[in-house]
Protein backbone atom coordinates (compact mmCIF):
# COMPACT_ATOMS: atom_id res chain seq x y z
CA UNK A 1 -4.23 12.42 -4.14
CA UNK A 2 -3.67 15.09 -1.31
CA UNK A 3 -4.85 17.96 -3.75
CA UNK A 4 -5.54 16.82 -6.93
CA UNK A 5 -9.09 18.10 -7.67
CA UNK A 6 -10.60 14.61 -9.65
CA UNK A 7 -10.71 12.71 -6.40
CA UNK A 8 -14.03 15.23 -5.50
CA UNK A 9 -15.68 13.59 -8.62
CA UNK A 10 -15.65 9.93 -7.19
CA UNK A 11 -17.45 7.97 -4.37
CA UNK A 12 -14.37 6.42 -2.86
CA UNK A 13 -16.17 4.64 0.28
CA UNK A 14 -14.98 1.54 -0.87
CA UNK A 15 -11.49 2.39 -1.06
CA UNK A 16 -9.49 0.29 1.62
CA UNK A 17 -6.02 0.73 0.77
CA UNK A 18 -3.64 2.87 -0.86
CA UNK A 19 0.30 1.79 -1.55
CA UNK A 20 3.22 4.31 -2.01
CA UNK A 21 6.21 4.03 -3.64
CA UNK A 22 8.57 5.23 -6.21
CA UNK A 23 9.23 8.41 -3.67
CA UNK A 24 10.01 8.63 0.20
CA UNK A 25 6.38 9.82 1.40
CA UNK A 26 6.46 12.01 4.26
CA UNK A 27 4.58 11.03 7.28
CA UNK A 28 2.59 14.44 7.13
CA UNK A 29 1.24 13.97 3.09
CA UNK A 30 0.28 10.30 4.24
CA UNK A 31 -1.98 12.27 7.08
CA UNK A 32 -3.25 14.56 4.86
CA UNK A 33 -4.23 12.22 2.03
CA UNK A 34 -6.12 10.12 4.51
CA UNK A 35 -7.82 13.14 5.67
CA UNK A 36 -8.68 13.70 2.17
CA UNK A 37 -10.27 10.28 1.28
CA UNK A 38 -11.80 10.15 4.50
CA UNK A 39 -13.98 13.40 4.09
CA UNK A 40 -14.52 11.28 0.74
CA UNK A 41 -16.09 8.56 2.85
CA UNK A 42 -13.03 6.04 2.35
CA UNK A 43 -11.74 4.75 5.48
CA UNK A 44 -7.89 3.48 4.26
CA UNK A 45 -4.32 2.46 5.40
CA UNK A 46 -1.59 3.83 3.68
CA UNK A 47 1.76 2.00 3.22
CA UNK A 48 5.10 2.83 2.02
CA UNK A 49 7.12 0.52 0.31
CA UNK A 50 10.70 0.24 -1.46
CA UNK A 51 11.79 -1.65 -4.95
CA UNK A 52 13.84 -0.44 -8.09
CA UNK A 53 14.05 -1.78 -11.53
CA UNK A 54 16.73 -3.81 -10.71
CA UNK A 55 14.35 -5.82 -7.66
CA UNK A 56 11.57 -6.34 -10.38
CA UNK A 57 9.27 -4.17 -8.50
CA UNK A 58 9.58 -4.20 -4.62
CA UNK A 59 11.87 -5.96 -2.26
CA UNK A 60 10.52 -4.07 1.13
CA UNK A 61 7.02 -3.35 2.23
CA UNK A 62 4.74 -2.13 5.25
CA UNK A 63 2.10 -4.27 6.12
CA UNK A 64 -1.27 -3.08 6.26
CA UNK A 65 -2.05 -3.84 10.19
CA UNK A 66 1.28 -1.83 10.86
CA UNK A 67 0.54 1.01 8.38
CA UNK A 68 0.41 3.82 10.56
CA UNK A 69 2.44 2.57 13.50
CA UNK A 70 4.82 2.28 10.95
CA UNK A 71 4.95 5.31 8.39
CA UNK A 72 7.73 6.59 7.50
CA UNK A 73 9.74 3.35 7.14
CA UNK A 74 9.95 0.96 4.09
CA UNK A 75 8.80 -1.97 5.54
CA UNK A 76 10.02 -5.86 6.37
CA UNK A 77 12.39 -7.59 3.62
CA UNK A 78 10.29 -9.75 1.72
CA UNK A 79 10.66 -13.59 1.88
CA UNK A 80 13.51 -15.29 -0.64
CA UNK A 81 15.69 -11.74 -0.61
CA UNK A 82 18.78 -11.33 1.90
CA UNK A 83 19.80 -7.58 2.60
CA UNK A 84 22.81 -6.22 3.25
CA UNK A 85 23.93 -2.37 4.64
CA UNK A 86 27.31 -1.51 3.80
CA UNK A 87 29.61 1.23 3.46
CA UNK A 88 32.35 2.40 0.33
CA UNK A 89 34.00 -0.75 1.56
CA UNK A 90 31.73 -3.37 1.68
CA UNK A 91 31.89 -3.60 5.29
CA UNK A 92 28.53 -4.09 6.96
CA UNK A 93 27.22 -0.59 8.84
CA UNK A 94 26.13 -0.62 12.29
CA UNK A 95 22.58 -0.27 13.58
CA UNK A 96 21.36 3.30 12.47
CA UNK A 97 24.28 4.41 10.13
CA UNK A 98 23.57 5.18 6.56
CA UNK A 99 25.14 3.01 3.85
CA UNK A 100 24.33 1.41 1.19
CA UNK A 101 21.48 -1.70 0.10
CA UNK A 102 22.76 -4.86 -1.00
CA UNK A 103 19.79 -7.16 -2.08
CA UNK A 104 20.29 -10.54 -3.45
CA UNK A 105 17.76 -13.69 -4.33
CA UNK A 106 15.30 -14.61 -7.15
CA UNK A 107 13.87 -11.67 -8.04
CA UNK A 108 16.83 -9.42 -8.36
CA UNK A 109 18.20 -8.98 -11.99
CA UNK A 110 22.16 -10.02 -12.58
């Protein structure tokens, strides 16, 4: 959407929001493709969210009144799904280390 040439063909005033995923997306492509739909006459949030296969689609998301105080992260949990961050052992990380996601509850395949 930040350079792809169709979005000049449309009237996109209507547009209100626009949901990412799949992909980190970079704080500075979010700007620029709501620069872009702007100048289109669309005046949109853009949020980030996080799922695999395995979650049946998402299991974190951004809401839209935080969008752009919060770009660049993956959102809240969503409700009926625990989360875990551990490390090679199992061991729960602390605050700010990297590790790994452990998800569990309905939605997540065996």
């Amino acid at each position: 959407m930040n350079s792809a040439p169709i979005i000049d063909q449309y009237d996109l005033s209507s547009l209100k929001l626009v949901s990412s995923g799949a992909a980190p997306l970079p704080t500075e492509l979010a700007y620029g493709v709501r620069k872009r739909l702007e100048a289109r006459g669309a005046h949109v949030n853009i949020t980030n969210g996080y799922g695999m296969t395995e979650t049946s689609c998402a299991s974190h998301l951004v809401s839209v009144n935080k969008a752009w105080e919060k770009m660049g992260s993956v959102g809240q949990l969503f409700s009926n799904l625990e989360a875990r961050l551990v490390d090679d052992d199992g061991k729960d990380v602390p605050v700010g280390q990297r590790g790994e996601i452990w998800l569990r509850g309905p939605v997540i395949m065996k």
